[in-house]
C-alpha atoms as a PDB file:
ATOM      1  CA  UNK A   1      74.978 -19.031  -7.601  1.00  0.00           C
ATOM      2  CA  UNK A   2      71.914 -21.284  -6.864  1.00  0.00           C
ATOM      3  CA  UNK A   3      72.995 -20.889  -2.821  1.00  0.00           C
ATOM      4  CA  UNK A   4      73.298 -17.265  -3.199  1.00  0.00           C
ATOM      5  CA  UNK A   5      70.063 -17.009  -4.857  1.00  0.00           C
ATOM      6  CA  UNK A   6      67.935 -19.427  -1.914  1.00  0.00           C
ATOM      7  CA  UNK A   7      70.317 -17.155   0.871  1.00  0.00           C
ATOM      8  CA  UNK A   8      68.228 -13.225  -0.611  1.00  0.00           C
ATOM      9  CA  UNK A   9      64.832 -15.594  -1.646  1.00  0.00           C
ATOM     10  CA  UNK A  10      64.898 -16.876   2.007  1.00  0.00           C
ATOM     11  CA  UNK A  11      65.915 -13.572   3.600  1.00  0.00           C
ATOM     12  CA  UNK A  12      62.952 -11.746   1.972  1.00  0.00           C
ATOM     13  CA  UNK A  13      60.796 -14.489   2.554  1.00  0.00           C
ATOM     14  CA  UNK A  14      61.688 -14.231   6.618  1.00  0.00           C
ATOM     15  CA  UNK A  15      61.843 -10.412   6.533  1.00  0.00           C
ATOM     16  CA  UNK A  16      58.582 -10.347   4.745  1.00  0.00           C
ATOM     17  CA  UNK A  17      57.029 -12.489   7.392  1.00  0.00           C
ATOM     18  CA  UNK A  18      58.515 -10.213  10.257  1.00  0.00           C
ATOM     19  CA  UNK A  19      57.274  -6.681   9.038  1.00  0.00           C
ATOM     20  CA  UNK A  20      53.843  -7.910   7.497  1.00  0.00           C
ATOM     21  CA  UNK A  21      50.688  -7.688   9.822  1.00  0.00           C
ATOM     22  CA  UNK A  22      50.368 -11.125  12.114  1.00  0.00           C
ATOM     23  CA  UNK A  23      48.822 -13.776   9.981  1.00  0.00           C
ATOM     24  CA  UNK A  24      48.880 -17.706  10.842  1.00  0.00           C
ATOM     25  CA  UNK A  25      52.138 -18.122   8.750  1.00  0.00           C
ATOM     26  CA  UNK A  26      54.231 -15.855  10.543  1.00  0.00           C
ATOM     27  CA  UNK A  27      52.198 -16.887  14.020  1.00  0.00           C
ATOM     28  CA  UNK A  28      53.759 -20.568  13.038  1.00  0.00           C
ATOM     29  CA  UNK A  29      57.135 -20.119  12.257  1.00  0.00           C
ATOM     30  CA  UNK A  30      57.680 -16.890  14.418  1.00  0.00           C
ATOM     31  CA  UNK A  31      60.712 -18.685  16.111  1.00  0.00           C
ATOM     32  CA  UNK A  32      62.454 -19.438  13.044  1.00  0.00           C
ATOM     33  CA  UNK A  33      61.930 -15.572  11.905  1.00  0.00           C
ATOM     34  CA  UNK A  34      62.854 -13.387  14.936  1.00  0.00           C
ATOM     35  CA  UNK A  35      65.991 -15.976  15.041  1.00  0.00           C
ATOM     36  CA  UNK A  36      67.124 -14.715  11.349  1.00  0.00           C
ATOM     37  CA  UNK A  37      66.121 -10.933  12.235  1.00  0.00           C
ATOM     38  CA  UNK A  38      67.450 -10.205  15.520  1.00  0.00           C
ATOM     39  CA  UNK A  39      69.500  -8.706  16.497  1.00  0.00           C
ATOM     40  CA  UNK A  40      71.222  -8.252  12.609  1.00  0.00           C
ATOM     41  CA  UNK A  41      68.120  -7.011  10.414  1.00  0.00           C
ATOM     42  CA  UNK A  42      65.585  -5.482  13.038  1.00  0.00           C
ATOM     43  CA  UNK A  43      62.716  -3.323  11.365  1.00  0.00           C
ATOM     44  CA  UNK A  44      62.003  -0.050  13.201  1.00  0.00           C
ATOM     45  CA  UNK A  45      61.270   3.291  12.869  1.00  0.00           C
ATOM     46  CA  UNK A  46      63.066   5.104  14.673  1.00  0.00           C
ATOM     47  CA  UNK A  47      65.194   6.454  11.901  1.00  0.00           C
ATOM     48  CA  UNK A  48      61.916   8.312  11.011  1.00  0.00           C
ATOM     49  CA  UNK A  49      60.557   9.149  13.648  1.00  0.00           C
ATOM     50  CA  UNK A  50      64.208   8.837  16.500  1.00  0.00           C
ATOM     51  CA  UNK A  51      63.913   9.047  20.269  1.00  0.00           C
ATOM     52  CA  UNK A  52      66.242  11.236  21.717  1.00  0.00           C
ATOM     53  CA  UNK A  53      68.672  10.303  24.326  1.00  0.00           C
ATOM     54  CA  UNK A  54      67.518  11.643  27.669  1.00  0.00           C
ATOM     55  CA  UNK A  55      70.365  10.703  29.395  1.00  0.00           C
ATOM     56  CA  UNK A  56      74.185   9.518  28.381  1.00  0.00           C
ATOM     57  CA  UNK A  57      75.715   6.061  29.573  1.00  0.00           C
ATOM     58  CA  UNK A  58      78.969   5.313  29.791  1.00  0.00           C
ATOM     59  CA  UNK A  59      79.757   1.292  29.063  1.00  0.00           C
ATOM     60  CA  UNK A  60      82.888   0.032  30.385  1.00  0.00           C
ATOM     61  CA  UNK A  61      83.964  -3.370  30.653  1.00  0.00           C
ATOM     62  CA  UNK A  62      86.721  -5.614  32.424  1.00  0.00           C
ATOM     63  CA  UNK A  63      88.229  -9.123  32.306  1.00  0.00           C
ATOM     64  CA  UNK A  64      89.024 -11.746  34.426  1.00  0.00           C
ATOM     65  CA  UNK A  65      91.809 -14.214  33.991  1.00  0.00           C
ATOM     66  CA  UNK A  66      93.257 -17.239  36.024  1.00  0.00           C
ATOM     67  CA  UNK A  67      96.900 -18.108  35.827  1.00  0.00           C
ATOM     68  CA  UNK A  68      97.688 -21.387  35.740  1.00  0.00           C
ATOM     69  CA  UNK A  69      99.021 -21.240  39.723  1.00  0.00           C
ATOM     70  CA  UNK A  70      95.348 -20.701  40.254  1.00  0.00           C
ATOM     71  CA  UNK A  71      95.882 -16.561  41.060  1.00  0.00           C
ATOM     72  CA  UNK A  72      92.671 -14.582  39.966  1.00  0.00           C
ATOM     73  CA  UNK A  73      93.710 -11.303  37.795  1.00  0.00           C
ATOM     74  CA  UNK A  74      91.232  -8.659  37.435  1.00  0.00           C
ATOM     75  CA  UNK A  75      91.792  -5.531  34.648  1.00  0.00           C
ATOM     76  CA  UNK A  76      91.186  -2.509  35.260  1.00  0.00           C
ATOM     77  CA  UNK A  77      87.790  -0.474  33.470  1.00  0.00           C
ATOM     78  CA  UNK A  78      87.862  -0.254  29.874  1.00  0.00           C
ATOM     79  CA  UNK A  79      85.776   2.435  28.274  1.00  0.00           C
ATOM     80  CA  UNK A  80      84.015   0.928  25.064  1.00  0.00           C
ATOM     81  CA  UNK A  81      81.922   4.096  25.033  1.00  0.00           C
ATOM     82  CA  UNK A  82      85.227   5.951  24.389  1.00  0.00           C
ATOM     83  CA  UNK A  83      85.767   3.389  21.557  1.00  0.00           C
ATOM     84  CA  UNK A  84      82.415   4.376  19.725  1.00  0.00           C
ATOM     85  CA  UNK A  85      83.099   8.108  20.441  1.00  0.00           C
ATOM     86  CA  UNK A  86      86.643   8.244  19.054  1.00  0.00           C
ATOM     87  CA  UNK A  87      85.507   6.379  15.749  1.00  0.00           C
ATOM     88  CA  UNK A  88      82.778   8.440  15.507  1.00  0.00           C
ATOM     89  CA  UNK A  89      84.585  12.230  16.341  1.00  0.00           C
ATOM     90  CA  UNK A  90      86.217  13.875  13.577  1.00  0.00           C
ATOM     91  CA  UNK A  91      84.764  11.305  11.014  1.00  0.00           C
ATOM     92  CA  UNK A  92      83.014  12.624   8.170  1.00  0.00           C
ATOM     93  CA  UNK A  93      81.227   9.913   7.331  1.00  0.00           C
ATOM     94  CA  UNK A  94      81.060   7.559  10.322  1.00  0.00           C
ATOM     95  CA  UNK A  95      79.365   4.248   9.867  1.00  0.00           C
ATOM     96  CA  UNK A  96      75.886   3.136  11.667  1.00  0.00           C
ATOM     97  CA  UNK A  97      78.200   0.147  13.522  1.00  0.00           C
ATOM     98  CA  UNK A  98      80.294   2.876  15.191  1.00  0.00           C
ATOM     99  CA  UNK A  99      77.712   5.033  16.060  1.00  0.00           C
ATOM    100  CA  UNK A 100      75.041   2.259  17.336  1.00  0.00           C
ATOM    101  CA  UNK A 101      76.620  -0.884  18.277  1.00  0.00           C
ATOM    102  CA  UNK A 102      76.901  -0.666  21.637  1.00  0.00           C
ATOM    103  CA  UNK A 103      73.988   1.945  22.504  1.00  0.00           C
ATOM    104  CA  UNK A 104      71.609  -0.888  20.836  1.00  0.00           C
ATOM    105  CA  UNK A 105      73.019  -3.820  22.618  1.00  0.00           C
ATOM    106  CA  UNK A 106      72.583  -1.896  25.635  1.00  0.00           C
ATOM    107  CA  UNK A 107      68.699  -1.015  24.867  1.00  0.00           C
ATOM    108  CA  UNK A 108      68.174  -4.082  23.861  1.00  0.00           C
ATOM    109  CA  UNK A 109      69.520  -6.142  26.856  1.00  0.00           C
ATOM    110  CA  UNK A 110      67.443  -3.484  29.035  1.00  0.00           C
ATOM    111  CA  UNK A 111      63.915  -4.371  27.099  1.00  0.00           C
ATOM    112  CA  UNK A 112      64.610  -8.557  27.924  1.00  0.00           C
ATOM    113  CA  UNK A 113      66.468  -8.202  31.094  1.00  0.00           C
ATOM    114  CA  UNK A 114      64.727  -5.247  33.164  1.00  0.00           C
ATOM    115  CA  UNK A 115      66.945  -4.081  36.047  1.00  0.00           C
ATOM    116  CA  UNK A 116      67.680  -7.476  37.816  1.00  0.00           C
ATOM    117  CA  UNK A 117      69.786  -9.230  34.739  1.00  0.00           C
ATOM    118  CA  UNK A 118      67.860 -12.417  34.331  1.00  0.00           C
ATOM    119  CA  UNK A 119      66.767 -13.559  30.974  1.00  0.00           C
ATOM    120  CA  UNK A 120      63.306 -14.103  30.530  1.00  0.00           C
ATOM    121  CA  UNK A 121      63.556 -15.779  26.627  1.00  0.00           C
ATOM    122  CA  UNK A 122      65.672 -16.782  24.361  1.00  0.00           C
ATOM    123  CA  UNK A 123      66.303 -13.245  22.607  1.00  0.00           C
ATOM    124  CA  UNK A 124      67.369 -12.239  26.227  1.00  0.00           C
ATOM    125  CA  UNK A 125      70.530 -15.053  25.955  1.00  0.00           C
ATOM    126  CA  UNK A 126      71.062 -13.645  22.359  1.00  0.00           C
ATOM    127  CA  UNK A 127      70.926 -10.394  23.129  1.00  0.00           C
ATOM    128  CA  UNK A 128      72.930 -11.103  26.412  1.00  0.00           C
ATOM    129  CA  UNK A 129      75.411 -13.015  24.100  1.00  0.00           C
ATOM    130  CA  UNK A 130      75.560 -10.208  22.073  1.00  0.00           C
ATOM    131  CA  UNK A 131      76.413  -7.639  24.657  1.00  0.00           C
ATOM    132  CA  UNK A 132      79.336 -10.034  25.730  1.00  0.00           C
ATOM    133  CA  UNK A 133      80.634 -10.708  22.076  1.00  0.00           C
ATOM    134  CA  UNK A 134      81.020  -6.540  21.790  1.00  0.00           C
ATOM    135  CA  UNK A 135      82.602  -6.084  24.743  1.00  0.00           C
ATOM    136  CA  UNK A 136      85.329  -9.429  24.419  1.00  0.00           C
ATOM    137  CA  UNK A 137      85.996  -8.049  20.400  1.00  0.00           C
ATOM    138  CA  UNK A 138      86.779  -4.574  22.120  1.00  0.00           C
ATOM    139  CA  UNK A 139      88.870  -5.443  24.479  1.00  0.00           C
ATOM    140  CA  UNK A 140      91.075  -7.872  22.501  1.00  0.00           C
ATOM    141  CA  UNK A 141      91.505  -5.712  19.969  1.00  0.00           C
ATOM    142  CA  UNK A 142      92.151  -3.245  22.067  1.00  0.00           C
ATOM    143  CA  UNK A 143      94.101  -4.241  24.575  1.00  0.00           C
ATOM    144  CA  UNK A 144      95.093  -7.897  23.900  1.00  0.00           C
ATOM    145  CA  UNK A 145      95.716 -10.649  26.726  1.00  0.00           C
ATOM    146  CA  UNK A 146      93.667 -13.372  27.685  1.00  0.00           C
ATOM    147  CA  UNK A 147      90.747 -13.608  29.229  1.00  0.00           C
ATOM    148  CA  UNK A 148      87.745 -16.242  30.925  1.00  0.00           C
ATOM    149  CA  UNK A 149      85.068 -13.347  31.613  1.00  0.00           C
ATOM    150  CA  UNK A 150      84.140  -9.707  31.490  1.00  0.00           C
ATOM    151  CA  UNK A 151      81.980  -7.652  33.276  1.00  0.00           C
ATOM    152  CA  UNK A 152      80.143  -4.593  32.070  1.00  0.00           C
ATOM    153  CA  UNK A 153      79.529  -1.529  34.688  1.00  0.00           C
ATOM    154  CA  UNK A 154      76.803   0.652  33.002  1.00  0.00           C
ATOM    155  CA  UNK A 155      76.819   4.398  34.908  1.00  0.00           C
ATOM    156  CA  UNK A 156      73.836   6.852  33.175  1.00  0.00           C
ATOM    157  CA  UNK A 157      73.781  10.214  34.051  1.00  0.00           C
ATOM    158  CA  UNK A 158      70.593  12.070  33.101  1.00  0.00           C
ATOM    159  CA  UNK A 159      70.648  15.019  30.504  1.00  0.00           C
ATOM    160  CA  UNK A 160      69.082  17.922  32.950  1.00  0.00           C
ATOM    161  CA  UNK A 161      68.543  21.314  32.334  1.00  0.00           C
ATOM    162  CA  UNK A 162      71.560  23.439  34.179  1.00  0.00           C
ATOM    163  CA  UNK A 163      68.829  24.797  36.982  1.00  0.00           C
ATOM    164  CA  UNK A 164      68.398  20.429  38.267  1.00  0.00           C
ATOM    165  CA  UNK A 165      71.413  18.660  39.833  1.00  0.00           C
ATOM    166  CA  UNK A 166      72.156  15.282  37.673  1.00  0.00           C
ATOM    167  CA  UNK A 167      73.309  12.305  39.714  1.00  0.00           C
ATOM    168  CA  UNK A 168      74.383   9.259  37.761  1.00  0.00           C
ATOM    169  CA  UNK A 169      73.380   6.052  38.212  1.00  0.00           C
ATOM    170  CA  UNK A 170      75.835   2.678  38.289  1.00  0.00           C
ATOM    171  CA  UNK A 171      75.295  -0.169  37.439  1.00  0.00           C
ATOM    172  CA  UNK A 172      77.266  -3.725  37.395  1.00  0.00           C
ATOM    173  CA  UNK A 173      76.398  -6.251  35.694  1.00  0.00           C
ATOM    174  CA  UNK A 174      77.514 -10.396  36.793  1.00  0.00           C
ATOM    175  CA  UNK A 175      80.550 -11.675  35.703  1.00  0.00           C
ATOM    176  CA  UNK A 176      79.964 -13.680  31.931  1.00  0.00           C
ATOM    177  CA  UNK A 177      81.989 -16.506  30.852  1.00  0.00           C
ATOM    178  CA  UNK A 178      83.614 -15.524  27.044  1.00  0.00           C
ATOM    179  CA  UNK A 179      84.484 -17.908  24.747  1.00  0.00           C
ATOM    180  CA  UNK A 180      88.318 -18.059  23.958  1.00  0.00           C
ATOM    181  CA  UNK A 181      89.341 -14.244  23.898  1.00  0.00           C
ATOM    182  CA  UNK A 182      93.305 -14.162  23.764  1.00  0.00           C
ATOM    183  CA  UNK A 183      93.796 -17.649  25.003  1.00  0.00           C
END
């Protein structure tokens, strides 16, 4: 009871500190609260005010594996796109995880990353932690098997009007070490 109660005190307390106009207390301990918000509890606005989706990405991962003789195995593409699509089609009342998840991850590794995957901060490791986590749940639970790494390929094609030619855009992403998927 008394841990429950310090767990919601301290959560408002952080949340508080995050959404409230900069002030020295929030300056100081600004580590400690973007660690407890991000990526789980973010504050925005956009379900006020959304951005539309100019273009639409397809995510799709793949794993790497080494047998014990040493031989390399590489799967082939997995769409996790498909995955949020399929739980979201035909659902009446499909939840924010199935409809976001991915699409956020994917933002959000774009805003700390830019377009030549290094990290510039610690959020960019979390949210590049993240990104992995979501794709290694995915594909274990969807296909099974073990696996060292995965790799995300990222290929946006722009939402034109019918009169402009769209040409998507690919992108890979480096192979990312996973932390005991299926073995």
């Amino acid at each position: 009871m008394i841990l429950c109660l310090a767990t919601a005190l301290t959560h408002v307390l952080l949340v508080f500190l995050h959404v409230a106009p900069p002030n020295p207390l929030s300056r100081q301990y600004s580590r400690q609260v973007n660690a407890w918000v991000f990526p789980l509890f973010e504050q925005n606005w956009r379900l006020f005010a959304p951005d539309p989706e100019s273009v639409n990405r397809e995510i799709s991962a793949r794993t790497m594996h080494t047998d014990p003789d040493g031989t390399v195995r590489v799967s082939g593409w997995f769409d996790l796109t498909a995955v949020d699509n399929s739980a979201v089609e035909h659902n009446a009342f499909p939840s924010h995880t199935a409809q976001n998840m991915l699409r956020r991850a994917w933002s959000s590794y774009v805003e700390t990353h830019g377009g030549d995957d290094r990290p510039r901060s610690e959020r960019a490791l979390m949210i590049q932690r993240y990104l992995t986590n979501i794709a290694a749940e995915r594909i274990s639970s969807h296909r099974g098997g073990a696996f060292e790494s995965v790799q995300l390929r990222v290929i946006t094609v722009p939402i034109a009007t019918p009169a402009a030619p769209r040409s998507p855009e690919m992108r890979y992403l480096p192979w990312w070490k996973v932390t005991s998927h299926g073995i």
